[in-house]
N, C-alpha and C. Protein backbone atom coordinates (compact mmCIF):
# COMPACT_ATOMS: atom_id res chain seq x y z
N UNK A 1 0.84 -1.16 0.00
CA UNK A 1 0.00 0.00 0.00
C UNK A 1 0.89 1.24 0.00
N UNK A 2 0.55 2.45 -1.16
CA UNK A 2 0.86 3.52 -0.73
C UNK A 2 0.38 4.90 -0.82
N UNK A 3 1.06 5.79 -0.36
CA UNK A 3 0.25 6.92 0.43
C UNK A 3 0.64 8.12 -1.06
N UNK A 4 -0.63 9.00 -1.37
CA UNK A 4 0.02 10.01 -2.11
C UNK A 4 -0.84 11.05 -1.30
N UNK A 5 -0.79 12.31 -1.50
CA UNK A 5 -1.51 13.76 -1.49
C UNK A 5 -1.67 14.64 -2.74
N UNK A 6 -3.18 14.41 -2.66
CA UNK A 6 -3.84 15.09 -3.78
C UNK A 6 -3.30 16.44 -3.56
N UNK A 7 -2.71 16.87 -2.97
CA UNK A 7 -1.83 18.50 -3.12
C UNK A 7 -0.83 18.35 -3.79
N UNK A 8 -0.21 16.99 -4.30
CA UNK A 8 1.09 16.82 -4.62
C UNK A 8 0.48 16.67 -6.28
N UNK A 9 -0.45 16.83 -6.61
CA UNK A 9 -0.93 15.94 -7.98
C UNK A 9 -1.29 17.63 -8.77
N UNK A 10 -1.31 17.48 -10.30
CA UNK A 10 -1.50 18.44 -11.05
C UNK A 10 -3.07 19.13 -11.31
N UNK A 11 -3.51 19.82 -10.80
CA UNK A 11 -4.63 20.61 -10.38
C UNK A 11 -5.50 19.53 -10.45
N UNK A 12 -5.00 18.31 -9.32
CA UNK A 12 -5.98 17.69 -8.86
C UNK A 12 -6.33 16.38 -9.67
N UNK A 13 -5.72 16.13 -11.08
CA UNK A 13 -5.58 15.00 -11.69
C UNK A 13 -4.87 13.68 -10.82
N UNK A 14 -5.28 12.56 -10.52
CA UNK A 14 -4.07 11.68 -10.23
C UNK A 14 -4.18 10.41 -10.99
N UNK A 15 -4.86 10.06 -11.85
CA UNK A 15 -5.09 8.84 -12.48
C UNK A 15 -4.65 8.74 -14.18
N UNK A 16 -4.28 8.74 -14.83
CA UNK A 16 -4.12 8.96 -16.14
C UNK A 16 -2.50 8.63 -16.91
N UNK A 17 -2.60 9.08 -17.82
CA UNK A 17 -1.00 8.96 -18.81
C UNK A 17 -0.46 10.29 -18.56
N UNK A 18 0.08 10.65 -17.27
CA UNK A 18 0.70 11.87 -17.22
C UNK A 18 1.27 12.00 -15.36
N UNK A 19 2.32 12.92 -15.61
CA UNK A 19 3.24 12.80 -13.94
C UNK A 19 2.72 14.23 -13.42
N UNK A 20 2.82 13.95 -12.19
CA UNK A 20 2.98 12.90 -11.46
C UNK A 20 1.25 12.32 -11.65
N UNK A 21 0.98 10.99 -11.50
CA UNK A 21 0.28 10.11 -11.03
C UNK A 21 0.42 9.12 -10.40
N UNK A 22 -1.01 8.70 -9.70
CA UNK A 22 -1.31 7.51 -8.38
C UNK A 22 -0.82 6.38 -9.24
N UNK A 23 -2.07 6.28 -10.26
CA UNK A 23 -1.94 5.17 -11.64
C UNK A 23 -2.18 5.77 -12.95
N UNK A 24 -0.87 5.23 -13.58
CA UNK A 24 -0.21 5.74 -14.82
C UNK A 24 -1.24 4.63 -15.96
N UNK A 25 -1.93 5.23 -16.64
CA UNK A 25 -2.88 4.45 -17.72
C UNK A 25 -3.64 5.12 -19.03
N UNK A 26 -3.52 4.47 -19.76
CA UNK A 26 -3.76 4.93 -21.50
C UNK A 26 -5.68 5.21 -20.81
N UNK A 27 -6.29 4.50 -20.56
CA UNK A 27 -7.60 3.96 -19.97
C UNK A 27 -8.40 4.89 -19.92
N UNK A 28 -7.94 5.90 -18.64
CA UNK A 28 -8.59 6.91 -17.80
C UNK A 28 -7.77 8.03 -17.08
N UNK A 29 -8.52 9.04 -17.02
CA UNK A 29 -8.20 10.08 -15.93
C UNK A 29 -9.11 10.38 -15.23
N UNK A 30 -8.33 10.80 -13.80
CA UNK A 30 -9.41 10.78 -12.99
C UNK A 30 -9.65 11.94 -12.00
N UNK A 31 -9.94 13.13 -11.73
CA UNK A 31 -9.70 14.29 -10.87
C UNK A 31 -10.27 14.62 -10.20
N UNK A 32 -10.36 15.06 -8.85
CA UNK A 32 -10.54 15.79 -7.60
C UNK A 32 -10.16 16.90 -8.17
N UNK A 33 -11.30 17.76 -8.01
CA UNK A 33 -11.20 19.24 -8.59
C UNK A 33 -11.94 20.27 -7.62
N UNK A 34 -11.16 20.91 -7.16
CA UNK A 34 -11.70 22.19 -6.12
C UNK A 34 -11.87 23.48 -7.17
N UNK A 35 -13.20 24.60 -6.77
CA UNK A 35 -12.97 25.88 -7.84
C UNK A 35 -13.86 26.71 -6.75
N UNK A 36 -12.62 27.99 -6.54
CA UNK A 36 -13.46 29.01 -5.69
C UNK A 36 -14.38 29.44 -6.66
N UNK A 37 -15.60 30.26 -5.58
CA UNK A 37 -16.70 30.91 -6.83
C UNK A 37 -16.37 31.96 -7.52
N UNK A 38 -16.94 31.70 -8.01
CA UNK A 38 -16.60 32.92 -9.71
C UNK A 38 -15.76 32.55 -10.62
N UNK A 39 -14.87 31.29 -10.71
CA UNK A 39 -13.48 30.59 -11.18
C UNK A 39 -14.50 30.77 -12.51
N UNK A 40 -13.85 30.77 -13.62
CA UNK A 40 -14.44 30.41 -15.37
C UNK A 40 -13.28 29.77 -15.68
N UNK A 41 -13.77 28.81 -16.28
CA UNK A 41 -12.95 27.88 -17.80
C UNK A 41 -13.38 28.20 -18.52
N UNK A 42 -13.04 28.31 -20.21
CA UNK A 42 -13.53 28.61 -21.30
C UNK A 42 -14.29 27.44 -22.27
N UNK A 43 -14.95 27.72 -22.42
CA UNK A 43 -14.99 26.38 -23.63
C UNK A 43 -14.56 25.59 -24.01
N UNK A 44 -14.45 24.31 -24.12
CA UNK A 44 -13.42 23.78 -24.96
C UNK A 44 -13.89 22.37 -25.03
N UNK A 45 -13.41 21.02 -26.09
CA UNK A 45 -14.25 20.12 -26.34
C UNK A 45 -13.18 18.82 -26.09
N UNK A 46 -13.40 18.07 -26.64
CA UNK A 46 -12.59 17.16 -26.63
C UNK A 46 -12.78 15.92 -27.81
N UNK A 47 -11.74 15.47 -28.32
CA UNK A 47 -12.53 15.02 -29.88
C UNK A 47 -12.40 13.83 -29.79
N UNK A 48 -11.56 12.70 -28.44
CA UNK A 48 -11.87 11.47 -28.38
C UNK A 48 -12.38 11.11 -27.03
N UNK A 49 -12.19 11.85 -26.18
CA UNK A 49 -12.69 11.36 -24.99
C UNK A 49 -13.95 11.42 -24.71
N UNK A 50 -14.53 10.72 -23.91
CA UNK A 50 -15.82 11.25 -22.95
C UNK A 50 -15.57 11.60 -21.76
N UNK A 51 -16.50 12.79 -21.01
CA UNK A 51 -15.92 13.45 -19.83
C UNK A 51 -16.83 13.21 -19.16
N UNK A 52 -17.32 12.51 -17.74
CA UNK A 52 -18.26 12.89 -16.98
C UNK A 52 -17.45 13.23 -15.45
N UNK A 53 -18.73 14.71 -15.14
CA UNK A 53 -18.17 15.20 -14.05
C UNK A 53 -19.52 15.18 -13.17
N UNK A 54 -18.86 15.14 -12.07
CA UNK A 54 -19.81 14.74 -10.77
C UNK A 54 -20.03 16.03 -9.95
N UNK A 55 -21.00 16.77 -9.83
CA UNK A 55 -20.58 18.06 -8.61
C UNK A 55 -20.91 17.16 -7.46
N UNK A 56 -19.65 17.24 -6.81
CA UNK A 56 -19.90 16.65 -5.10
C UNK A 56 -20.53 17.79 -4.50
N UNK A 57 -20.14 18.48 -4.40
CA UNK A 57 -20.29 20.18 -3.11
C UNK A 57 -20.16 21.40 -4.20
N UNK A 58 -21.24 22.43 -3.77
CA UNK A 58 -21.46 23.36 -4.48
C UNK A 58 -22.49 23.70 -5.36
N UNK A 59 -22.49 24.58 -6.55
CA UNK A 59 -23.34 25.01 -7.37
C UNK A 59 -22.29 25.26 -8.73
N UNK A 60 -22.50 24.92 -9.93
CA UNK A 60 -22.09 25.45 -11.39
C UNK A 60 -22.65 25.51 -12.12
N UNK A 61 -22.26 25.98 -13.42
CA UNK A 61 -23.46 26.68 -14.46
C UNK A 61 -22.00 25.93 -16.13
N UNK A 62 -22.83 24.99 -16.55
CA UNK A 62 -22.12 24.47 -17.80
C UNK A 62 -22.86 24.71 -19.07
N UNK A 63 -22.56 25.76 -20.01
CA UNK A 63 -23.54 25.84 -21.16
C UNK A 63 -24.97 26.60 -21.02
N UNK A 64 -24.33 27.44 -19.64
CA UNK A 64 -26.05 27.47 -18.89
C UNK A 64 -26.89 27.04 -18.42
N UNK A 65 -26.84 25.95 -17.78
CA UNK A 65 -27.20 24.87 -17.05
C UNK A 65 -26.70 25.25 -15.73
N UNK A 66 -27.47 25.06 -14.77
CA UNK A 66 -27.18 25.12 -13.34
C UNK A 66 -27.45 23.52 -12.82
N UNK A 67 -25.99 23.20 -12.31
CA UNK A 67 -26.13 22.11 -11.88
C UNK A 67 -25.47 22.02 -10.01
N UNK A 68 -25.86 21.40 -9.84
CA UNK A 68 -25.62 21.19 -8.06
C UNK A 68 -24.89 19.94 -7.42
N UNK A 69 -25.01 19.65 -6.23
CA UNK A 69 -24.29 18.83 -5.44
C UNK A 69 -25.46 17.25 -6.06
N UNK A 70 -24.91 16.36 -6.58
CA UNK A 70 -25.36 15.51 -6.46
C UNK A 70 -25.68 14.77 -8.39
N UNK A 71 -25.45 16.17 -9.04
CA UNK A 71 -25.64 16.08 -10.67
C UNK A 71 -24.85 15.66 -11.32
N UNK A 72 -24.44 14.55 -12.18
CA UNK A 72 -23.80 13.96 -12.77
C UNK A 72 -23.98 14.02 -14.33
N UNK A 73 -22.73 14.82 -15.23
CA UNK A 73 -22.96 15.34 -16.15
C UNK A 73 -21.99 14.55 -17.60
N UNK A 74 -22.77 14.00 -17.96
CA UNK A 74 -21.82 13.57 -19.43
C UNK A 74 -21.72 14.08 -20.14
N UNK A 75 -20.39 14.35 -21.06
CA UNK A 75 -20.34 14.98 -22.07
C UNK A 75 -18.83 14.61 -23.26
N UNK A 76 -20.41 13.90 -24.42
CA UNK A 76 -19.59 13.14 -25.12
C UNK A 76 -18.20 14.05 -26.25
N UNK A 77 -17.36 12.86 -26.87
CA UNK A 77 -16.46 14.02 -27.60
C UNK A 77 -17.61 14.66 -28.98
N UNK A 78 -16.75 15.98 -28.79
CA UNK A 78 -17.12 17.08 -29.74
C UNK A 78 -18.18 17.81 -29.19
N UNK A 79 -18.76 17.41 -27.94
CA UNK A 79 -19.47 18.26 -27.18
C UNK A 79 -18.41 19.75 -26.39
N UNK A 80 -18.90 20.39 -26.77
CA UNK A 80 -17.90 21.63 -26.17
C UNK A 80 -18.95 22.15 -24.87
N UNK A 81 -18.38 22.88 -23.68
CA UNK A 81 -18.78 22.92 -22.72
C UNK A 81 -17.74 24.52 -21.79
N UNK A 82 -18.19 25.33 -20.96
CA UNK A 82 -17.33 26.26 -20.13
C UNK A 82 -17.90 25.44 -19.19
N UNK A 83 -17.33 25.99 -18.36
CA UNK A 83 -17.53 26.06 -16.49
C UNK A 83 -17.97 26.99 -15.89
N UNK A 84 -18.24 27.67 -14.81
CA UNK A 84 -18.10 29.07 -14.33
C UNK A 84 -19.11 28.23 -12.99
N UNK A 85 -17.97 28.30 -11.51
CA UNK A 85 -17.94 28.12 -10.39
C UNK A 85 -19.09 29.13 -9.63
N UNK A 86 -20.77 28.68 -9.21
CA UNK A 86 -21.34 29.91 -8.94
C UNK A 86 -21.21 29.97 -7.64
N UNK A 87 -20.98 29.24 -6.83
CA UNK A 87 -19.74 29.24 -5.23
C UNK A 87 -18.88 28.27 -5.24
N UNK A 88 -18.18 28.02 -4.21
CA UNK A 88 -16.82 27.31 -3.92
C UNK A 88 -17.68 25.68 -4.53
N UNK A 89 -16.79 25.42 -5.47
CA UNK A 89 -17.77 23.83 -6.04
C UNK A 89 -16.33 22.78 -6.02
N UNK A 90 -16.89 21.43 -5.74
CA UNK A 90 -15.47 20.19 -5.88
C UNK A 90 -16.39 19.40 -6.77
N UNK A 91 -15.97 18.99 -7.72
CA UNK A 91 -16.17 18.53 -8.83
C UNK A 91 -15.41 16.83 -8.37
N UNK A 92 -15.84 15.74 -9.21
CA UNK A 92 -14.43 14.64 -9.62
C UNK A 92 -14.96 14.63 -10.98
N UNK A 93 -13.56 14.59 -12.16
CA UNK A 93 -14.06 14.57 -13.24
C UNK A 93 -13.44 13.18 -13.54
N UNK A 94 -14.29 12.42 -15.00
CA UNK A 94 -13.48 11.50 -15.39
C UNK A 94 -13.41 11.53 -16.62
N UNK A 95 -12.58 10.97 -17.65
CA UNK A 95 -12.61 11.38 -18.66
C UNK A 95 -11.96 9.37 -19.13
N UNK A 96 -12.23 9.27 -20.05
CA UNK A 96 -11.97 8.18 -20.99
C UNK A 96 -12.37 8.12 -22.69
N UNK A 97 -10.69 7.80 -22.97
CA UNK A 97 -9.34 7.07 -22.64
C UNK A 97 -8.99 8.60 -22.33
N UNK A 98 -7.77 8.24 -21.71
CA UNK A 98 -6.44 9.40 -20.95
C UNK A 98 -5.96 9.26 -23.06
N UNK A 99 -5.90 10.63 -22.98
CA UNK A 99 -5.54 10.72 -24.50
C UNK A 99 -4.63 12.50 -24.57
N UNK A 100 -3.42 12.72 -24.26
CA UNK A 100 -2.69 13.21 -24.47
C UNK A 100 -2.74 14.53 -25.44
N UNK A 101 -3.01 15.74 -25.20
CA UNK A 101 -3.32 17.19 -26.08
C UNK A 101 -4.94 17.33 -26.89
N UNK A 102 -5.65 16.13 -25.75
CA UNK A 102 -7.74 16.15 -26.55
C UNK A 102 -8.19 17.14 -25.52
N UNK A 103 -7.95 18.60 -25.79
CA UNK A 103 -8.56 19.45 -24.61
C UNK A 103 -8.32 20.46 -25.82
N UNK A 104 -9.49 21.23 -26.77
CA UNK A 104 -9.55 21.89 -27.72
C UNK A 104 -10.28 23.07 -27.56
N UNK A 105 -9.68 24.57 -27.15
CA UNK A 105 -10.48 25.81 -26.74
C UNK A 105 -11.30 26.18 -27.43
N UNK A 106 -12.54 26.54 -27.70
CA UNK A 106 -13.36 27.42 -28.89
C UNK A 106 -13.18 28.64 -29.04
């Protein structure tokens, strides 16, 4: 058995084809994601993966959609999507396969 800290991991990624990670895999990524309110991401799609994100805690708004603690959101590739944090929200996202530069801004 061993021990990591999600403080030690890249804004909260630790599962995937990329360092540091827990488990290193073509497969999946997997993230613990914290966002104070008001945080924005921009748009952006992804052209092989599928992404589903979970709001654990909080409130967000994706595409204009207000989604909450408990909403579980898929979004297949070529679906493009922002973020914008409407208070302090923790997300886990997952995404499959872990596919290396599939994160495309609009």
């Amino acid at each position: 058995m061993k021990k990591y800290l999600l403080d030690n991991m890249t804004k909260g990624w630790f599962v995937g084809n990329f360092d540091p990670a827990v488990l290193k895999t073509d497969a999946a990524e997997v993230a613990v994601k914290s966002y104070s309110a008001g945080t924005l991401e921009s748009k952006h799609f992804h052209k092989v993966s599928t992404e589903v994100t979970v709001i654990v805690s909080g409130e967000a708004r994706m595409n204009g959609t207000r989604y909450v603690a408990g909403d579980i959101i898929r979004i297949d590739p070529g679906d493009a999507t922002d973020f914008e944090a409407l208070t302090d929200v923790t997300t886990v996202v997952v995404k499959l396969p872990s596919v290396d530069g599939d994160k495309f801004v609009c």
